[in-house]
C-alpha atoms as a PDB file:
ATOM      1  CA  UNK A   1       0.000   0.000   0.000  1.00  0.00           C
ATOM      2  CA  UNK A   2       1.143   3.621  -0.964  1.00  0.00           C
ATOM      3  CA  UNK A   3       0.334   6.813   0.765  1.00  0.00           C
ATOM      4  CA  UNK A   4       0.097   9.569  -1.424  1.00  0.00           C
ATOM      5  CA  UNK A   5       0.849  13.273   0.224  1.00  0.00           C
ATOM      6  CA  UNK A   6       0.499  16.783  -2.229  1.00  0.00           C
ATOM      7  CA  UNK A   7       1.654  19.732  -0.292  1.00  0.00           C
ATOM      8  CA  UNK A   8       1.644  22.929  -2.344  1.00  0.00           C
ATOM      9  CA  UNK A   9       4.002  25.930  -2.502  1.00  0.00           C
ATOM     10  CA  UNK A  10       3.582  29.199  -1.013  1.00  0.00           C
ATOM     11  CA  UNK A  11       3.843  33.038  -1.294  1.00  0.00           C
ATOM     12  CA  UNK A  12       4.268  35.232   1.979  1.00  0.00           C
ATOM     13  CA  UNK A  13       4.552  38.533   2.711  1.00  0.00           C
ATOM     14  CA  UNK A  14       2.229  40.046   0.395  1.00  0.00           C
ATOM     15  CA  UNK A  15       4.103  42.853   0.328  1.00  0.00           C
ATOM     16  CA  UNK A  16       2.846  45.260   3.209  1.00  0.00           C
ATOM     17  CA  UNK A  17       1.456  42.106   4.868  1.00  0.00           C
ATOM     18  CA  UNK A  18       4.563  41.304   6.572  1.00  0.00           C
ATOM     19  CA  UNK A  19       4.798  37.908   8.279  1.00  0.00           C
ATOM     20  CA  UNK A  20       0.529  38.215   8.235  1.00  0.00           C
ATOM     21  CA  UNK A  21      -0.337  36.753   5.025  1.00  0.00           C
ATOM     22  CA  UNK A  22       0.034  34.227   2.420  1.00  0.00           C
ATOM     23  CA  UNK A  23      -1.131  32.343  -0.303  1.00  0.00           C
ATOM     24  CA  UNK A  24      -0.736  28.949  -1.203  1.00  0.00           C
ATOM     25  CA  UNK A  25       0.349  28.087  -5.224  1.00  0.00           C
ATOM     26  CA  UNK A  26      -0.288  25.424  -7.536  1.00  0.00           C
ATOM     27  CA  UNK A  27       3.587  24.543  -7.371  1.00  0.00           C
ATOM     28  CA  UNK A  28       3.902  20.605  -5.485  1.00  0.00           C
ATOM     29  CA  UNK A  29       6.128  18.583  -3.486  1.00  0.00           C
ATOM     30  CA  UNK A  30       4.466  15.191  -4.024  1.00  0.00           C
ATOM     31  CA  UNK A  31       5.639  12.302  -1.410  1.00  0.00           C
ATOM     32  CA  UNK A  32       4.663   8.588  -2.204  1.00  0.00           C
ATOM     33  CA  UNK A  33       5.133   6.489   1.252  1.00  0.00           C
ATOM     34  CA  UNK A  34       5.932   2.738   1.380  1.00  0.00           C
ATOM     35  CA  UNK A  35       6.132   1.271   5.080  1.00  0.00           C
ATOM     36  CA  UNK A  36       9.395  -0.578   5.413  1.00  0.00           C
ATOM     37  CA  UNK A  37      11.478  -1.239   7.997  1.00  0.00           C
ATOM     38  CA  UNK A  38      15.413  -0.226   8.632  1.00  0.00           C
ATOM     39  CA  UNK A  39      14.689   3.688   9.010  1.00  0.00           C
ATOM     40  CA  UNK A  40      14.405   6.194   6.078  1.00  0.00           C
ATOM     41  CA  UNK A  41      15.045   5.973   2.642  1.00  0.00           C
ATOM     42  CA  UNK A  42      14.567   8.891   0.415  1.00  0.00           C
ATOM     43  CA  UNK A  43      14.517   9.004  -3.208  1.00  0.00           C
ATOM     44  CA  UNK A  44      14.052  12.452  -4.593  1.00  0.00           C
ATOM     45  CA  UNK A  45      13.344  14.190  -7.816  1.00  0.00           C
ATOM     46  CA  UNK A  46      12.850  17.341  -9.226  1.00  0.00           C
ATOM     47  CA  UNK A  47      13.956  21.011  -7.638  1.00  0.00           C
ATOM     48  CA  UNK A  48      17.112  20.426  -5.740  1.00  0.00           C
ATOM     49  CA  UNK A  49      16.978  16.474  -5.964  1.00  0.00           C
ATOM     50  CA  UNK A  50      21.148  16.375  -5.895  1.00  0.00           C
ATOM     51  CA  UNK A  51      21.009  18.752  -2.895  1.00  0.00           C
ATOM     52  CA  UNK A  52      18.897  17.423  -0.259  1.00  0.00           C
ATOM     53  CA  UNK A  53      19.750  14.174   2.455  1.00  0.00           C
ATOM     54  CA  UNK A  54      18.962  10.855   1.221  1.00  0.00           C
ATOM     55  CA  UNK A  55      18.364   8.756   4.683  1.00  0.00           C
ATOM     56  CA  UNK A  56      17.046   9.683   8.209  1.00  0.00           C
ATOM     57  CA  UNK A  57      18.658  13.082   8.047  1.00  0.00           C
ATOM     58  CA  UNK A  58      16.189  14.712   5.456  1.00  0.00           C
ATOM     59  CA  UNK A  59      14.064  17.244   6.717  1.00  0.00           C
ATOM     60  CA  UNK A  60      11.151  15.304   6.042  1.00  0.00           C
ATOM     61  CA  UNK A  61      11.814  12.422   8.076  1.00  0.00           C
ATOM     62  CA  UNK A  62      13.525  14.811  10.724  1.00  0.00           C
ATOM     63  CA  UNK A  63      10.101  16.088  11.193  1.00  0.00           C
ATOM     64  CA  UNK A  64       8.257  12.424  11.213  1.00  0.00           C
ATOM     65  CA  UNK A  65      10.389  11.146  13.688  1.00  0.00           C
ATOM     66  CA  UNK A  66      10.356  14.303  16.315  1.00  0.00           C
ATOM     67  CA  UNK A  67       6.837  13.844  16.163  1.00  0.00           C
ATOM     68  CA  UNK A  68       6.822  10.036  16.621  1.00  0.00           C
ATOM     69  CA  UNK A  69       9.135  10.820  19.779  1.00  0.00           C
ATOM     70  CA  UNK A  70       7.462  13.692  21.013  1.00  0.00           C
ATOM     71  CA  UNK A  71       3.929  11.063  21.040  1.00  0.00           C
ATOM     72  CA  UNK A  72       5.613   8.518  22.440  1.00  0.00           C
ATOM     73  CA  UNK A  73       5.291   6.437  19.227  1.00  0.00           C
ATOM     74  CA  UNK A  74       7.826   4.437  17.308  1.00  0.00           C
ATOM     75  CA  UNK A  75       8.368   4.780  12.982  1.00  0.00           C
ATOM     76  CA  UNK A  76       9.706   1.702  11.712  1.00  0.00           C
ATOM     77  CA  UNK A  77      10.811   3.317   8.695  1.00  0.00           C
ATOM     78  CA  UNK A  78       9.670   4.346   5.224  1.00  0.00           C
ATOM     79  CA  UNK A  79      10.576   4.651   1.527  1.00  0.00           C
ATOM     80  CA  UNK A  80       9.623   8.666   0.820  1.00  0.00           C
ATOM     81  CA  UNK A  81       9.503   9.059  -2.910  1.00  0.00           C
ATOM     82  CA  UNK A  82      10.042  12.575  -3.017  1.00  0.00           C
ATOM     83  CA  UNK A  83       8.995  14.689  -6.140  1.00  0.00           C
ATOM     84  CA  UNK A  84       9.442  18.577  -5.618  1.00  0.00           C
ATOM     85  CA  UNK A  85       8.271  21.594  -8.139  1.00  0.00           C
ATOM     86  CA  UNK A  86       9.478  24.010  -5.610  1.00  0.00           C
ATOM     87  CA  UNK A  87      12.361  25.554  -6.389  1.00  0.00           C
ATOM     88  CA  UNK A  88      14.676  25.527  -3.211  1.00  0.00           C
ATOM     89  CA  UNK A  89      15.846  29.184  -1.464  1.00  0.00           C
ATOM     90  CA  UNK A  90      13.666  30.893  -3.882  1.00  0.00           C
ATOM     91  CA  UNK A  91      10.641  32.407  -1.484  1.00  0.00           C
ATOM     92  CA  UNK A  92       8.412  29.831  -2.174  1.00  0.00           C
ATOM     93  CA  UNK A  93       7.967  28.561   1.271  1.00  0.00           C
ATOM     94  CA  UNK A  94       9.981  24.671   0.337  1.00  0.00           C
ATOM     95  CA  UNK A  95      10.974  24.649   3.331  1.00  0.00           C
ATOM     96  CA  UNK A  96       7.504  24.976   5.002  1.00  0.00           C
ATOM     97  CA  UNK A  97       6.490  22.634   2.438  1.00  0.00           C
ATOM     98  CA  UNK A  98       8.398  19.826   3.526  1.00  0.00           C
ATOM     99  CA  UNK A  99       7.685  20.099   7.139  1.00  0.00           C
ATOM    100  CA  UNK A 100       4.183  19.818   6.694  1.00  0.00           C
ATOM    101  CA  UNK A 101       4.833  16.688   4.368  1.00  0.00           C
ATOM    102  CA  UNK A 102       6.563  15.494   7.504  1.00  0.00           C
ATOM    103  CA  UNK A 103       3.735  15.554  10.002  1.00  0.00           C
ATOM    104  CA  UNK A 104       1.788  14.002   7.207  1.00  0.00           C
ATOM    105  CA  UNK A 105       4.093  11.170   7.039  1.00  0.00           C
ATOM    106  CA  UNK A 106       4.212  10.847  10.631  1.00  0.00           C
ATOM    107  CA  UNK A 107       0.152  10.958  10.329  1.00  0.00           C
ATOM    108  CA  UNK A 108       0.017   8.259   7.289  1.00  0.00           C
ATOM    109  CA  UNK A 109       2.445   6.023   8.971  1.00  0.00           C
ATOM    110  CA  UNK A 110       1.076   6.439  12.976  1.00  0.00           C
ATOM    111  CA  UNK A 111      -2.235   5.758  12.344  1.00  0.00           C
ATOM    112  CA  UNK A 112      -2.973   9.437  13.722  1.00  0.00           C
ATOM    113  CA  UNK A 113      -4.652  12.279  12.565  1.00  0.00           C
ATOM    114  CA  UNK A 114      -3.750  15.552  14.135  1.00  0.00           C
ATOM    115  CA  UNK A 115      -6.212  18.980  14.184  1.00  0.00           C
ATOM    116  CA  UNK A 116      -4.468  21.486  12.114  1.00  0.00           C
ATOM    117  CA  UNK A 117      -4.247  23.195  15.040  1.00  0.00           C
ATOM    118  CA  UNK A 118      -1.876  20.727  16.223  1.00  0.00           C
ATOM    119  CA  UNK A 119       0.101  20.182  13.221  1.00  0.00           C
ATOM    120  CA  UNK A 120       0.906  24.302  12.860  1.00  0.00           C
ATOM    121  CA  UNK A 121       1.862  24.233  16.549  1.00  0.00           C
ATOM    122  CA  UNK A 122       4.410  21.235  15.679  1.00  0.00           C
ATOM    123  CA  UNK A 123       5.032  22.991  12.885  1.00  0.00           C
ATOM    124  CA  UNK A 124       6.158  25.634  14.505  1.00  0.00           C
ATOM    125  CA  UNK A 125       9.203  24.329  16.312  1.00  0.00           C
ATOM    126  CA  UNK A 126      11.068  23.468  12.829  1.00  0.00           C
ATOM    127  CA  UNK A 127      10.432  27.255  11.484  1.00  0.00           C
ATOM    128  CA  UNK A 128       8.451  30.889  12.574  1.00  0.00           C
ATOM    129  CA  UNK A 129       7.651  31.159   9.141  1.00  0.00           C
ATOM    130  CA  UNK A 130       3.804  30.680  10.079  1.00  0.00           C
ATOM    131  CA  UNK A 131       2.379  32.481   6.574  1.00  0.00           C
ATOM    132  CA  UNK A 132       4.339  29.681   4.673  1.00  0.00           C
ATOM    133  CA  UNK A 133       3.096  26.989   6.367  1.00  0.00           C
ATOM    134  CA  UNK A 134      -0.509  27.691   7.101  1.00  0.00           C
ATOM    135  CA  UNK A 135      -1.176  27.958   3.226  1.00  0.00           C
ATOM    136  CA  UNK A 136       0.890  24.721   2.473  1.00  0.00           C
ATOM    137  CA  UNK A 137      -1.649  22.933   5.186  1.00  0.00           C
ATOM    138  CA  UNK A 138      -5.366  24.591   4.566  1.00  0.00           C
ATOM    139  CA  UNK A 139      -4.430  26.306   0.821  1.00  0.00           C
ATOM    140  CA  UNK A 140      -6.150  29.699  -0.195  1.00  0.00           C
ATOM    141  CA  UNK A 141      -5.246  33.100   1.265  1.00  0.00           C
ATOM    142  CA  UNK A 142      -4.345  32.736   4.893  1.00  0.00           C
ATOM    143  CA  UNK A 143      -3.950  35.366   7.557  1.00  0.00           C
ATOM    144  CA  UNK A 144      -1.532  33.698  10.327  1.00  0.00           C
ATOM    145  CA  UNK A 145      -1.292  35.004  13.608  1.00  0.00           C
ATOM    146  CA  UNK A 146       1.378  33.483  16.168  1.00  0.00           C
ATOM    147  CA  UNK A 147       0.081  33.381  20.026  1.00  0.00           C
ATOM    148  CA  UNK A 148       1.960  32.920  22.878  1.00  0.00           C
ATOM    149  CA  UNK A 149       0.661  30.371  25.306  1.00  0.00           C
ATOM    150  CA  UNK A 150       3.455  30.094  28.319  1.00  0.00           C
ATOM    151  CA  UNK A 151       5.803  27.598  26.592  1.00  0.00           C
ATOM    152  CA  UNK A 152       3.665  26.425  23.730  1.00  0.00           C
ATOM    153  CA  UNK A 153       2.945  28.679  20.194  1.00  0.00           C
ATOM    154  CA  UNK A 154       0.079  28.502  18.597  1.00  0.00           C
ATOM    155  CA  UNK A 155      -0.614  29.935  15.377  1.00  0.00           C
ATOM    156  CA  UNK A 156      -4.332  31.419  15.123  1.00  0.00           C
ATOM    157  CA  UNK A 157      -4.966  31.411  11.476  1.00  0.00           C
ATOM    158  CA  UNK A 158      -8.406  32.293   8.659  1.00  0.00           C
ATOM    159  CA  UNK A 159      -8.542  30.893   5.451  1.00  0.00           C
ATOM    160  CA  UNK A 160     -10.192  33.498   2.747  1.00  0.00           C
ATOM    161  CA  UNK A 161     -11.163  32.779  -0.572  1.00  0.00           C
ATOM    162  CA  UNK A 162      -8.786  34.100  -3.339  1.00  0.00           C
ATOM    163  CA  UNK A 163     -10.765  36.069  -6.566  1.00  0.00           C
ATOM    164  CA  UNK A 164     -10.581  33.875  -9.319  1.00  0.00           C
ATOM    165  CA  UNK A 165      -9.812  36.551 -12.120  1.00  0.00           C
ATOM    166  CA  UNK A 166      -6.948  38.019  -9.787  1.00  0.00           C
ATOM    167  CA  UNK A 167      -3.600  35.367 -12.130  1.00  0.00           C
ATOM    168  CA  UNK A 168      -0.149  35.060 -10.682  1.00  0.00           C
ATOM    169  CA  UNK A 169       2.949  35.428 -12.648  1.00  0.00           C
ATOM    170  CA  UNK A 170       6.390  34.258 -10.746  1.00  0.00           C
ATOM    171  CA  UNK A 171       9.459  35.500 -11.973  1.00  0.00           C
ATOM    172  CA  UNK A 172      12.196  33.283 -10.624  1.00  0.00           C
ATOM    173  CA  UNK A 173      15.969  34.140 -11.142  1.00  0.00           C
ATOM    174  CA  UNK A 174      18.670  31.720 -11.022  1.00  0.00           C
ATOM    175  CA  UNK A 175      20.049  32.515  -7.784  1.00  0.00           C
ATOM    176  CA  UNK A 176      18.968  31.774  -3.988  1.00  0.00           C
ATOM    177  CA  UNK A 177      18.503  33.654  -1.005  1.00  0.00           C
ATOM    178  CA  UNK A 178      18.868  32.800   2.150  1.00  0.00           C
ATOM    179  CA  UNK A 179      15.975  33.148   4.165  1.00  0.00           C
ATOM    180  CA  UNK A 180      18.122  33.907   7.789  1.00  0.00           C
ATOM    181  CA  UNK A 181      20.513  35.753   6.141  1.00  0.00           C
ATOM    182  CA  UNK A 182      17.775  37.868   4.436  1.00  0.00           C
ATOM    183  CA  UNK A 183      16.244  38.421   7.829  1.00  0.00           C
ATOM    184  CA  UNK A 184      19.390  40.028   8.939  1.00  0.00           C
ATOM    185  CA  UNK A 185      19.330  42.513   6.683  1.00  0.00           C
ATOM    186  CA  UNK A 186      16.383  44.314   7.828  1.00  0.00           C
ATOM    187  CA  UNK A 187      17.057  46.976  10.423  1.00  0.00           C
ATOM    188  CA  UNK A 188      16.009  46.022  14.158  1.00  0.00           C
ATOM    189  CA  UNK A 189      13.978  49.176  14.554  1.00  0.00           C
ATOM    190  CA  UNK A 190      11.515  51.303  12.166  1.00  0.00           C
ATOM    191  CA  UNK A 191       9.594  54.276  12.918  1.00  0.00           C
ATOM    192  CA  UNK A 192       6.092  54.978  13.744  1.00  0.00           C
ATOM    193  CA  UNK A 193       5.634  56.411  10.985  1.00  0.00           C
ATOM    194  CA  UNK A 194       6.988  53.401   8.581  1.00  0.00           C
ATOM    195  CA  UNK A 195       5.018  51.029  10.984  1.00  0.00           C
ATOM    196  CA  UNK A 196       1.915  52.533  10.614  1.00  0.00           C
ATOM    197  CA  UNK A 197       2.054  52.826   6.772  1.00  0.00           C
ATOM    198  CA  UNK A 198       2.487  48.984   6.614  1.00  0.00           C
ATOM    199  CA  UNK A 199      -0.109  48.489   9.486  1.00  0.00           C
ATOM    200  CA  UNK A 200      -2.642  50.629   6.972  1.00  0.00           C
ATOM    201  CA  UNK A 201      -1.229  48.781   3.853  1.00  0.00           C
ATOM    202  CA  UNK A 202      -1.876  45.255   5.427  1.00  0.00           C
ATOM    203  CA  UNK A 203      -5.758  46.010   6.289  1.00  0.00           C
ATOM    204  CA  UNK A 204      -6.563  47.363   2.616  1.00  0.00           C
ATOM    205  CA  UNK A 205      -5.237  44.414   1.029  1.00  0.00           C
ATOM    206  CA  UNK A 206      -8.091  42.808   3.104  1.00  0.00           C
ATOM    207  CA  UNK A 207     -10.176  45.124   2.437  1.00  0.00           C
ATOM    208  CA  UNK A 208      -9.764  45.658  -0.984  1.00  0.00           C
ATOM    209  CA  UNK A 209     -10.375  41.861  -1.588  1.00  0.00           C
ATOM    210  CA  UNK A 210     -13.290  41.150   0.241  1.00  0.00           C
ATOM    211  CA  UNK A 211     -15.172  44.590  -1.589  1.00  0.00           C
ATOM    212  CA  UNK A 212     -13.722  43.853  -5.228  1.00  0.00           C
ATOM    213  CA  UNK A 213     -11.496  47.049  -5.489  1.00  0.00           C
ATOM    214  CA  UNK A 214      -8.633  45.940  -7.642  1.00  0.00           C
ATOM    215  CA  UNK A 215      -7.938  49.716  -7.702  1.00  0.00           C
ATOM    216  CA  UNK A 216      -6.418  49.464  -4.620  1.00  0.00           C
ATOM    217  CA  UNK A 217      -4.334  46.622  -5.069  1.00  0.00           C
ATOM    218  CA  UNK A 218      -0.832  48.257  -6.158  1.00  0.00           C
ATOM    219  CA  UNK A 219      -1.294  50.610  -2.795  1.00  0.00           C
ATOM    220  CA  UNK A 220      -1.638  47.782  -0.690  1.00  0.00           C
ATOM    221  CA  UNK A 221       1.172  45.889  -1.965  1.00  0.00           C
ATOM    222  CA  UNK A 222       3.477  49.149  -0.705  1.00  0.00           C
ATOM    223  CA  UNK A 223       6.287  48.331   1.649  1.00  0.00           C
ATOM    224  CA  UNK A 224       8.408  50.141   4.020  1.00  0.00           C
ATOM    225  CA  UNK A 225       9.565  47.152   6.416  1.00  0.00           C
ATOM    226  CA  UNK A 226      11.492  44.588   4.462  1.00  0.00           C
ATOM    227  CA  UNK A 227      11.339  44.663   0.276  1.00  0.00           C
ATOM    228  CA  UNK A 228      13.749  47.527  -0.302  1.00  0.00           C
ATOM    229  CA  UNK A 229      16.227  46.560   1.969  1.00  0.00           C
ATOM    230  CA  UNK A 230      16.253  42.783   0.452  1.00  0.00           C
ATOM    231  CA  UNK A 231      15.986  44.194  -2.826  1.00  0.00           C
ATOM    232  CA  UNK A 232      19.336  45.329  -2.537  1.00  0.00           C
ATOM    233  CA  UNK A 233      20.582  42.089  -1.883  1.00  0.00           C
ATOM    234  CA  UNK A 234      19.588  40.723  -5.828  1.00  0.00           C
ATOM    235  CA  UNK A 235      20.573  42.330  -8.929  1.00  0.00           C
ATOM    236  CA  UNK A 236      17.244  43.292 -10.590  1.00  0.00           C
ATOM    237  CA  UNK A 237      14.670  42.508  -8.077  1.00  0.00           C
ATOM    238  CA  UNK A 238      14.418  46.552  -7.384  1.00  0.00           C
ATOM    239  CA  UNK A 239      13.997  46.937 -10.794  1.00  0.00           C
ATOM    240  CA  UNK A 240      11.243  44.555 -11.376  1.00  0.00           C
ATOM    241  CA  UNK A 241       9.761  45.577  -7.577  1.00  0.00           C
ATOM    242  CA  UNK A 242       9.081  49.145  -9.455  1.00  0.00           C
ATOM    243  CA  UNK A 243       6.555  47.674 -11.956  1.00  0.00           C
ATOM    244  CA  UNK A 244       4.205  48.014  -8.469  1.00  0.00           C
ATOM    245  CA  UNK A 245       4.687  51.989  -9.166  1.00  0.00           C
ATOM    246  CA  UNK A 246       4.138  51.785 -12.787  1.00  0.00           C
ATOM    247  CA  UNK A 247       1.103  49.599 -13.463  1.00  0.00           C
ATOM    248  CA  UNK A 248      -0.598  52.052 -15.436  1.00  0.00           C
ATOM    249  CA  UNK A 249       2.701  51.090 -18.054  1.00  0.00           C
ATOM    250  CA  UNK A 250       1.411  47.218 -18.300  1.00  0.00           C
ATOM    251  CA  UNK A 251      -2.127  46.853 -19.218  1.00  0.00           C
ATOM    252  CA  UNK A 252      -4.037  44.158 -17.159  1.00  0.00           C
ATOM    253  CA  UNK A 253      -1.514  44.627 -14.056  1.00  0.00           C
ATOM    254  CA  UNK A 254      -2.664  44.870 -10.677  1.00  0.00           C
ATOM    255  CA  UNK A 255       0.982  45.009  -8.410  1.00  0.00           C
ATOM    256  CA  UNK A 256       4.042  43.682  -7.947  1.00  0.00           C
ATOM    257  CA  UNK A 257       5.786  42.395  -4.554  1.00  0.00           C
ATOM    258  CA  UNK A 258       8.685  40.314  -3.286  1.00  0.00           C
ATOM    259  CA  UNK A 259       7.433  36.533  -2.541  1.00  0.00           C
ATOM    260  CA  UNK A 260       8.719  35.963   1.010  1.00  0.00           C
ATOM    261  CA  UNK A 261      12.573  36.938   1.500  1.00  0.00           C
ATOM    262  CA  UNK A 262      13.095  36.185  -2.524  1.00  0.00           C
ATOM    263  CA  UNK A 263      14.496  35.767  -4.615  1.00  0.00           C
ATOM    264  CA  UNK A 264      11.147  35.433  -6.702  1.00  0.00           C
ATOM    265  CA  UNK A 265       9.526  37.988  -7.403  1.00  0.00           C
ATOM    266  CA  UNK A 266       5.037  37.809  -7.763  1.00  0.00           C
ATOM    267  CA  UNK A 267       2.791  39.977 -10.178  1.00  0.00           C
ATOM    268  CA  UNK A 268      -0.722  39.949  -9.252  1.00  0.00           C
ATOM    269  CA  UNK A 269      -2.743  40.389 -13.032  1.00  0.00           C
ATOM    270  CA  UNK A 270      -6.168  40.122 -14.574  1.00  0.00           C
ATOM    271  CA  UNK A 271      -5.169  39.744 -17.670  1.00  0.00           C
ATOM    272  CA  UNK A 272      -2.045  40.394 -19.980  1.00  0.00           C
ATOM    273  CA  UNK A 273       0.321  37.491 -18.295  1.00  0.00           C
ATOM    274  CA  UNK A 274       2.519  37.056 -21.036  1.00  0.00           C
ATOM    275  CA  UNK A 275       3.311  40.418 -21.495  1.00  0.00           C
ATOM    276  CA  UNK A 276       3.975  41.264 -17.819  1.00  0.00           C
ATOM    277  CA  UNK A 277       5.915  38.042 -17.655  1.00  0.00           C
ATOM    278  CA  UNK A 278       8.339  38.721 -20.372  1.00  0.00           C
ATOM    279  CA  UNK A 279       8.673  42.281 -18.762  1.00  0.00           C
ATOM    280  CA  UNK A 280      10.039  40.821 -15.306  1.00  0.00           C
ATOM    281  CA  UNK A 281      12.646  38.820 -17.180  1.00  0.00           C
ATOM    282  CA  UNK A 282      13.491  41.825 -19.270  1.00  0.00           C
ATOM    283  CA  UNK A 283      14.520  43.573 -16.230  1.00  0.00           C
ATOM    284  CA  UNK A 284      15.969  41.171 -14.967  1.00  0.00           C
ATOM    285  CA  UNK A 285      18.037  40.346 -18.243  1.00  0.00           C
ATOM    286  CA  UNK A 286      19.273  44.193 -18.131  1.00  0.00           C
ATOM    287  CA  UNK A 287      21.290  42.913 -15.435  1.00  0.00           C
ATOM    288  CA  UNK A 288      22.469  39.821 -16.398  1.00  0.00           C
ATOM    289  CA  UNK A 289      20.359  37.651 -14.711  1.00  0.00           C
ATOM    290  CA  UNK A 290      18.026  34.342 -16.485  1.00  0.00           C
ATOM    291  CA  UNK A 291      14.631  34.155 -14.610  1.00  0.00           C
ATOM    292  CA  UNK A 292      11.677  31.580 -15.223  1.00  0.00           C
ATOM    293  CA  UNK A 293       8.581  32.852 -15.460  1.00  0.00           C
ATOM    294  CA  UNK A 294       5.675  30.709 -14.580  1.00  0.00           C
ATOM    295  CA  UNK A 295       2.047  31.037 -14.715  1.00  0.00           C
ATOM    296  CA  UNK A 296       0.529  29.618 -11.287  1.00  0.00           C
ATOM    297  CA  UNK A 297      -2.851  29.412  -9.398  1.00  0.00           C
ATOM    298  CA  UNK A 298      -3.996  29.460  -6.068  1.00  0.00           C
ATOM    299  CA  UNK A 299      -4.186  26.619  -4.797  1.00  0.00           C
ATOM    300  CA  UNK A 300      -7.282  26.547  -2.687  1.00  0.00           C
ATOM    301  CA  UNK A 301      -7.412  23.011  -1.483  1.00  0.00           C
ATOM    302  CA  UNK A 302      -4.300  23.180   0.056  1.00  0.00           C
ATOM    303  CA  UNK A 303      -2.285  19.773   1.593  1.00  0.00           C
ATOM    304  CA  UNK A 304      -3.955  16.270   0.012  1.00  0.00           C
ATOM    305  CA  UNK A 305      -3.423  12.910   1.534  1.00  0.00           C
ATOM    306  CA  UNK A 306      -4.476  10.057  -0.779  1.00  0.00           C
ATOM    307  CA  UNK A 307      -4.110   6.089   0.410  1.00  0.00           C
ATOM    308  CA  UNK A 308      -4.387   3.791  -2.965  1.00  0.00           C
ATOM    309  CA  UNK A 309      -3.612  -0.098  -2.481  1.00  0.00           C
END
């Protein structure tokens, strides 16, 4: 018997919505499980498959065995065919990705079935990065909240239903970024001022979603907390970041943001995709830099565990 587990790829940030809000993609990491016994055994493919651990080290069964000790219950082992679309260090949450497909392996090969409550508060202890990996569990848009509780974290989150005629385009260029190193380079303090702006920024996009105003969208994207100083960090990405200032240039454009710490970089569109595509990898080509652009959806079903005999 094989388990079947689809976790999709994410989007954070949203521009203003710092560390708030994000949005789950129609980009996989697809893990087939077969019981067996003798421990791990990965066998990867795909984004970064000559990178990542083959045996008990990999992230993913890192994660299935904490939680197997931290329940009191024993994994004999697995074979974790491992099939990734996500490209690795890129801002597309792969990280959160594979920690959720580790709680679901833990789940498929337990017997158990944890709240999602539970799984984002195990979740938790591998990364902070809550607005990655509430989207990779439940899908959709997803305002994430993390609570203190004493020791534990939880992480309060709502699930909101994306607009159908609101496209992504991804423009993804063929260097990494390092997540903890990116957080580093934001400055420890910001003014009221700055603060506020973001605060005002984050509530519109809301806002603007739930009443239809696609008018607002560019203003809501704005950022004064952590895209310009990680643009700096990536030749082109302030150059394609100022397409959110000039949408009135590209017909069919709604805004333009960073997706998580980068290096990908997200245009929000009604129409047009093509054309605003090959304009991100223009700008990008000015400064010598290749970039994929892909087409995605929202993924609003979020993780998927199948069991097929």
């Amino acid at each position: 018997m094989a388990i079947n587990i689809v976790i999709p790829a994410s989007t954070s940030n949203l521009g203003a919505s710092f560390d708030a809000c994000g949005l789950a993609l129609s980009l996989y990491l697809k893990v087939t499980v077969e019981p067996k016994l003798g421990g791990f055994e990965i066998v990867p493919s795909g984004e970064g498959a000559d990178r990542v651990p083959r045996d008990d080290s990999n992230l993913i069964a890192r994660v299935a065995q904490y939680l197997a000790e931290s329940r009191g219950t024993k994994l004999d082992g697995a074979r974790l065919s491992v099939r990734n679309e996500i490209p690795l260090a890129r801002g597309l949450g792969s990280s959160s990705a594979a920690i959720i497909a580790g709680i679901s392996v833990y789940e498929t090969l337990s017997g158990e079935q944890l709240t999602d409550e539970e799984t984002l508060r195990y979740a938790l202890q591998f990364e902070e990065h809550g607005d990655n990996l509430a989207p990779s569990l439940v899908g959709g848009l997803v305002v994430a909240c993390i609570v203190e509780n004493g020791p534990v974290r939880d992480l309060k989150t709502i699930k909101r239903s994306w607009p159908e005629r609101i496209k992504l385009v991804l423009a993804i260029p063929d260097y990494e970024m390092n997540t903890h190193e990116m957080r580093n380079a934001l400055p420890s303090q910001v003014s009221l001022t700055d603060a506020v702006f973001n605060v005002q920024r984050a509530a519109l996009l809301q806002a603007a979603i739930t009443e239809d105003r696609l008018d607002l969208f560019s203003e809501a994207l704005r950022d004064r907390l952590h895209q310009t100083s990680r643009a700096e960090h990536g030749a082109g990405l302030a150059q394609v970041l100022r397409m959110n200032d000039e949408t009135f240039k590209h017909p069919g454009l709604l805004g333009v943001a960073m997706s998580g710490a980068g290096s990908t970089m997200i245009a929000f569109a009604t129409d047009h995709l093509a054309e605003i595509g090959a304009s991100m990898y223009e700008r990008f080509r000015s400064h010598n830099v290749n970039a994929r652009i892909l087409e995605v959806e929202v993924d609003n079903r979020g993780r998927d565990i199948d069991i097929s005999s």
